[in-house]
N, C-alpha and C. Protein backbone atom coordinates (compact mmCIF):
# COMPACT_ATOMS: atom_id res chain seq x y z
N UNK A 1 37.20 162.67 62.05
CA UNK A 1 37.92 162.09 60.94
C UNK A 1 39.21 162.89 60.75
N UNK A 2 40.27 161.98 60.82
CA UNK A 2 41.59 163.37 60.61
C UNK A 2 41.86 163.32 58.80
N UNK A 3 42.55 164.37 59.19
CA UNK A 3 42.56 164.80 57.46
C UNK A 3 43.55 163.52 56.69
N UNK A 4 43.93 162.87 57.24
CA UNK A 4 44.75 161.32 56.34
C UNK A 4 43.24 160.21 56.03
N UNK A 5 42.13 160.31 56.64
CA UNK A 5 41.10 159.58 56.61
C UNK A 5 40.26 160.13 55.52
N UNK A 6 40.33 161.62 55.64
CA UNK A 6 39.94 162.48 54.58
C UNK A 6 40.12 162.31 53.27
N UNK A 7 41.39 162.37 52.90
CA UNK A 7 42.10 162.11 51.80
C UNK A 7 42.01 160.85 51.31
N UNK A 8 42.52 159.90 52.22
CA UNK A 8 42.04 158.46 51.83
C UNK A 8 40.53 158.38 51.41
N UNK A 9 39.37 158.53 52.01
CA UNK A 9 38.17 158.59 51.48
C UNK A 9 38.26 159.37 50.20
N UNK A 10 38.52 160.30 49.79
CA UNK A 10 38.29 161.09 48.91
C UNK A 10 39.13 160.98 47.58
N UNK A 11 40.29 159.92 47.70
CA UNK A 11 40.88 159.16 46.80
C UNK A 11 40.24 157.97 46.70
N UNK A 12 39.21 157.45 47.17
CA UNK A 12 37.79 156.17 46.83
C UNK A 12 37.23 156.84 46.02
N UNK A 13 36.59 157.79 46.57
CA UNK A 13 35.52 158.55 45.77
C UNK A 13 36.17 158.99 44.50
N UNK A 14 37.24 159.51 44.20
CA UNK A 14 37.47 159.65 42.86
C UNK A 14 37.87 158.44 41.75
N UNK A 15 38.46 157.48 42.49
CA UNK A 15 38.77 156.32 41.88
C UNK A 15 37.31 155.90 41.11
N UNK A 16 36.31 155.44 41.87
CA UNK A 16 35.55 155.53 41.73
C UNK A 16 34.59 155.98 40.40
N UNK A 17 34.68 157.23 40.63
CA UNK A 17 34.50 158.30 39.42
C UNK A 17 35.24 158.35 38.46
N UNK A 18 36.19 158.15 38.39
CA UNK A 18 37.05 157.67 37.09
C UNK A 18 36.75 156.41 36.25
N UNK A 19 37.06 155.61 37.07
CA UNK A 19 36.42 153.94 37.08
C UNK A 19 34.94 154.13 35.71
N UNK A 20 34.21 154.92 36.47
CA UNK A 20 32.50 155.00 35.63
C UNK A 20 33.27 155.78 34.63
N UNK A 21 33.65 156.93 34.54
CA UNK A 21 33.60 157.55 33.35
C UNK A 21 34.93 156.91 31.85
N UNK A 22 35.20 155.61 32.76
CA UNK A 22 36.26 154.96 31.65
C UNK A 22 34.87 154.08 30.87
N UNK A 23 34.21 153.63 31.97
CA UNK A 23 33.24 152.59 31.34
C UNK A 23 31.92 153.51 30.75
N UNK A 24 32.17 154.24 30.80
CA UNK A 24 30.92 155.17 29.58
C UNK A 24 31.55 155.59 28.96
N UNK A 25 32.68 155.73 28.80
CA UNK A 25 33.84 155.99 27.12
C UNK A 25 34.46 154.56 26.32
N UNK A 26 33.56 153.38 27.22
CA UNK A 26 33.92 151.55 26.62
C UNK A 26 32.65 151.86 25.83
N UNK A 27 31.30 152.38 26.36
CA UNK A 27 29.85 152.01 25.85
C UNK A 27 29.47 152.68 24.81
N UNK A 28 30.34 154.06 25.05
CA UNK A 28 29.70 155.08 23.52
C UNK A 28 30.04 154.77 21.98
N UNK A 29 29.13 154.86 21.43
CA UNK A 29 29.40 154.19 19.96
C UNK A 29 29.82 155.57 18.99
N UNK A 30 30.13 156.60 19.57
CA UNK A 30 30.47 157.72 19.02
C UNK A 30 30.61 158.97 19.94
N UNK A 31 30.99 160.19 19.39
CA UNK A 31 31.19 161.37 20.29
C UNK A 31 30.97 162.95 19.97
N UNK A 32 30.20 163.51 20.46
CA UNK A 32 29.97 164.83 20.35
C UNK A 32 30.63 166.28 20.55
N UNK A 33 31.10 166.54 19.19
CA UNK A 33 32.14 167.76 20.04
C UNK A 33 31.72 169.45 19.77
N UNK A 34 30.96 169.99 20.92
CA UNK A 34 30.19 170.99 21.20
C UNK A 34 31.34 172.49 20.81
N UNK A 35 30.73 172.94 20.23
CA UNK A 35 31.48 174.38 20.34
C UNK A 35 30.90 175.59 19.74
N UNK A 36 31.22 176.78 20.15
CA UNK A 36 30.74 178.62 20.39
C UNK A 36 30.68 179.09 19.22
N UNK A 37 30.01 179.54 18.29
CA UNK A 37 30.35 180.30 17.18
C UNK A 37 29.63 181.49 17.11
N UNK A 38 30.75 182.59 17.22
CA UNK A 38 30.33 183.93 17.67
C UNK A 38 29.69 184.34 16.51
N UNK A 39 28.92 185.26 16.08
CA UNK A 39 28.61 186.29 15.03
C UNK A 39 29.61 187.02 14.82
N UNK A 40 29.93 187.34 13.17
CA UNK A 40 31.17 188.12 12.87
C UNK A 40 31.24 189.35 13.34
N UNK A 41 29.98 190.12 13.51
CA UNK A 41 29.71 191.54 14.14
C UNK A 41 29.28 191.51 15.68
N UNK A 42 29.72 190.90 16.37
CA UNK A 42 29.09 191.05 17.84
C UNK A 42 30.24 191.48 18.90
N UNK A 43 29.94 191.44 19.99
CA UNK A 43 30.59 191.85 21.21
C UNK A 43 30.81 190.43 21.63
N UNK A 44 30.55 189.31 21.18
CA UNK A 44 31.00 188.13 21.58
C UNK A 44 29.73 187.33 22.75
N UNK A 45 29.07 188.56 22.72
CA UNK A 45 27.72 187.42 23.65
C UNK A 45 26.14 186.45 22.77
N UNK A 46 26.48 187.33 21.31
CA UNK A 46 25.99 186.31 20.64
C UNK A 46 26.38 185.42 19.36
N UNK A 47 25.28 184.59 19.24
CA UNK A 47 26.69 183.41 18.43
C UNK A 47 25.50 182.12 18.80
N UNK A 48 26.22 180.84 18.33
CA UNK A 48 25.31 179.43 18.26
C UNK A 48 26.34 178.41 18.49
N UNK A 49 25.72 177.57 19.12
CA UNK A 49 26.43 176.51 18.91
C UNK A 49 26.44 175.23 18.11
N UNK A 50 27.43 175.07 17.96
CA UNK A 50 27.03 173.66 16.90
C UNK A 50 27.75 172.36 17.83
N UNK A 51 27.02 171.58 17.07
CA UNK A 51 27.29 170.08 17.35
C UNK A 51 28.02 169.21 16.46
N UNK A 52 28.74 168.51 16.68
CA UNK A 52 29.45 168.27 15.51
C UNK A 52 29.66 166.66 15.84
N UNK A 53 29.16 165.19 15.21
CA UNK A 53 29.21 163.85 15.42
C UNK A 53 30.43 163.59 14.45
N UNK A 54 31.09 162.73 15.37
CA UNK A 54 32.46 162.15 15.19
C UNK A 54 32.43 160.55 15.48
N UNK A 55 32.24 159.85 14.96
CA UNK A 55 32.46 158.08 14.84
C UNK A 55 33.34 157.82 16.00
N UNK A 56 34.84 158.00 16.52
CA UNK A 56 35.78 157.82 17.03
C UNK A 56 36.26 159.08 18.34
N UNK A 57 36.90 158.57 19.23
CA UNK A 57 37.04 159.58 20.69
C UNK A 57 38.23 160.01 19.71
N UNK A 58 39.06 159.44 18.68
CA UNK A 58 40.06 160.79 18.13
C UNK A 58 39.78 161.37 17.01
N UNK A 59 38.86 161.10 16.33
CA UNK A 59 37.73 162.01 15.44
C UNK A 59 38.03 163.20 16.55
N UNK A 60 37.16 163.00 17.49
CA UNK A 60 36.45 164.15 18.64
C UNK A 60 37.64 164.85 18.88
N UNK A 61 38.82 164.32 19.37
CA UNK A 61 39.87 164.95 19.72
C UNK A 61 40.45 165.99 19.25
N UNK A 62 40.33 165.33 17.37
CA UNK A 62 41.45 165.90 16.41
C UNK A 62 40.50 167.32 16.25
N UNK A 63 39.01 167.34 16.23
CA UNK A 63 38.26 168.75 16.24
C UNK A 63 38.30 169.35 17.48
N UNK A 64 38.33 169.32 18.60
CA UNK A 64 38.33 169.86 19.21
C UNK A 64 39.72 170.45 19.41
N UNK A 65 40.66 169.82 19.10
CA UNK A 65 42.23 170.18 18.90
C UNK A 65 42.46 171.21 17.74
N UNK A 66 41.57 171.09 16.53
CA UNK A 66 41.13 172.51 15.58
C UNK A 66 40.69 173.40 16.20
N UNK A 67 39.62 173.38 16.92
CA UNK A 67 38.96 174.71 17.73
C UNK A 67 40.07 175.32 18.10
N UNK A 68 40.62 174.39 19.27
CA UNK A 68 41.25 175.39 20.43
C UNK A 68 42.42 175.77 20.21
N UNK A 69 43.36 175.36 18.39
CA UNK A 69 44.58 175.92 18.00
C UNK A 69 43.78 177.05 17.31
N UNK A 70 42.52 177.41 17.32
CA UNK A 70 42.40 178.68 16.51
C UNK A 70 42.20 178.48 14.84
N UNK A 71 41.36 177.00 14.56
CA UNK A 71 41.62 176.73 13.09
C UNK A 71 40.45 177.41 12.55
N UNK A 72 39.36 177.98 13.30
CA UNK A 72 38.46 178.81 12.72
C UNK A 72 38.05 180.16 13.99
N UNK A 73 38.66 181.23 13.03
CA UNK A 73 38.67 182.11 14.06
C UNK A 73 37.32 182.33 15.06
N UNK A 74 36.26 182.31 14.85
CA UNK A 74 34.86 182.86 15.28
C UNK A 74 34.58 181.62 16.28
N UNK A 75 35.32 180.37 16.22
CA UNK A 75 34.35 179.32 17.29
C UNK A 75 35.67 179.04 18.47
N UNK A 76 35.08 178.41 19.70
CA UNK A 76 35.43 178.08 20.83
C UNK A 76 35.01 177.11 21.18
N UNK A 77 36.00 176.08 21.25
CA UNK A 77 35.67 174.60 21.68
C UNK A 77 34.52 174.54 22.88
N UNK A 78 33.89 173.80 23.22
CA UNK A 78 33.11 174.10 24.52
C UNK A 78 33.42 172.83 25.50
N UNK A 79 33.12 171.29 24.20
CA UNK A 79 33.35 170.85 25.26
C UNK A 79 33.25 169.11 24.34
N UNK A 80 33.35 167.58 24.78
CA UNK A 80 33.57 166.54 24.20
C UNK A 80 32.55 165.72 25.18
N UNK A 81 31.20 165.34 24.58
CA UNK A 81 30.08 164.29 24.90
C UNK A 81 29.96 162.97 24.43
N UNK A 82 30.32 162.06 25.71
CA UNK A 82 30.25 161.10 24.98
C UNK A 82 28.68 160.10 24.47
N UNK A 83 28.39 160.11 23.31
CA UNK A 83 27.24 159.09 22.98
C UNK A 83 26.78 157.94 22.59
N UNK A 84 26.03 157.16 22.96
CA UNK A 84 25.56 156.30 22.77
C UNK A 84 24.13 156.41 21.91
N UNK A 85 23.81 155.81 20.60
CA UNK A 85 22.83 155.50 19.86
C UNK A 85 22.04 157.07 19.90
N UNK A 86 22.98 157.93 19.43
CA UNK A 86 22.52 159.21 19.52
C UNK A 86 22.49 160.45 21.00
N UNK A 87 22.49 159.85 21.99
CA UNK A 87 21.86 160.20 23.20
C UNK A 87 23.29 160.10 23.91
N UNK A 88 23.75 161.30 24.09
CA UNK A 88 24.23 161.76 25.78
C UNK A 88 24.21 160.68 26.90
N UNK A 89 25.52 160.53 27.28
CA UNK A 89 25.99 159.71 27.81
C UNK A 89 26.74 159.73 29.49
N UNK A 90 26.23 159.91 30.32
CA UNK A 90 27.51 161.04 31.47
C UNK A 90 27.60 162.14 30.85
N UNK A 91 28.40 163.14 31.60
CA UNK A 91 28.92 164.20 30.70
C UNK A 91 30.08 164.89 30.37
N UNK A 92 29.91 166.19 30.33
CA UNK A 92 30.97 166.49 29.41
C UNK A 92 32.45 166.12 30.10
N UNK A 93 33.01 165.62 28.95
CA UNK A 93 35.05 165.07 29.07
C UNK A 93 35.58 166.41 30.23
N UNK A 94 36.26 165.99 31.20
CA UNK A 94 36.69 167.35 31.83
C UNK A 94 37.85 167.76 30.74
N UNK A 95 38.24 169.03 30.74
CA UNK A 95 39.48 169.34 30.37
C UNK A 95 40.56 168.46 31.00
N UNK A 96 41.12 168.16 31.76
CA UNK A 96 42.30 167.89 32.27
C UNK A 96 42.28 165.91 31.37
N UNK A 97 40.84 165.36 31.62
CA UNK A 97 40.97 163.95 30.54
C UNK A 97 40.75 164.49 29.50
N UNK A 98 40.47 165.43 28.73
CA UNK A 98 40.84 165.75 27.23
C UNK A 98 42.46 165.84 27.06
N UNK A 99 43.08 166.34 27.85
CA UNK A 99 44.59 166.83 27.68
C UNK A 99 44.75 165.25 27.71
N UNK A 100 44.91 164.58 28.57
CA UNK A 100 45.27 163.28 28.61
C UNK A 100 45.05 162.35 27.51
N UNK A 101 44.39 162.29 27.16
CA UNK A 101 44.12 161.51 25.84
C UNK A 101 44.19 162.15 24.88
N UNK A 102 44.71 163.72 24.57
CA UNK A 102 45.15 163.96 23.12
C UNK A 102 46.87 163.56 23.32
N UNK A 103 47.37 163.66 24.65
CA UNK A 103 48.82 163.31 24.85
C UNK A 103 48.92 161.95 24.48
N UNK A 104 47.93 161.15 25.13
CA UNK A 104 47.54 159.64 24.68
C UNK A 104 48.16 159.44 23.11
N UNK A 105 47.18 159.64 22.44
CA UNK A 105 47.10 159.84 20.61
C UNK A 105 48.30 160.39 20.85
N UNK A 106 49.04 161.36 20.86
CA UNK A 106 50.14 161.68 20.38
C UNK A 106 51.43 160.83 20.32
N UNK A 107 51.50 160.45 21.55
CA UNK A 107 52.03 159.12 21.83
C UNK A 107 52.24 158.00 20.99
N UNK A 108 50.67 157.32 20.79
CA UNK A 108 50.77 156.44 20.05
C UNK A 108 50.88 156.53 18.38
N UNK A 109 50.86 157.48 17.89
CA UNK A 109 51.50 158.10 16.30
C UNK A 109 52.16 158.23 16.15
């Protein structure tokens, strides 16, 4: 296989994968936005996480866009799940489609 056959295959395969993870962000009826909350006295390895349900993918956005400007010092975004009727859906939003769709929203405001 030369590496132009390579690439071509491997631009299917992601298309692909994009493709599904648009249509499990059509199906979720809401969204989960996961994040770190250290203990005020620790070395940073302990701490909890919370879960936090958001109605809307810019609900999810606009908190996870709090985390990671630092709107509460002690937590760290982790990460954006999308759900359906409670239940985990595919998984977690990569970073690079979180950036994309908070640029999205920005856009359209």
């Amino acid at each position: 296989m030369s590496s132009d056959e390579a690439l071509a295959c491997r631009a299917k395969r992601l298309s692909a994968w994009q493709a599904d993870r648009a249509a499990l962000l059509q199906q979720a009826d809401a969204f989960v936005v996961v994040s770190w909350w250290q203990e005020k006295s620790s070395d940073g390895r302990t701490g909890d996480y919370e879960y936090e349900h958001r109605p809307t993918l810019n609900d999810a956005l606009d908190t996870y866009r709090d985390y990671e400007d630092g709107e509460f010092r002690r937590a760290r975004p982790v990460g954006i799940f999308a759900v359906k009727d409670g239940l985990p859906i595919g998984g977690r939003l990569e970073a690079v489609q979180i950036l994309r769709l908070m640029r999205e929203t920005r856009r359209a405001t």
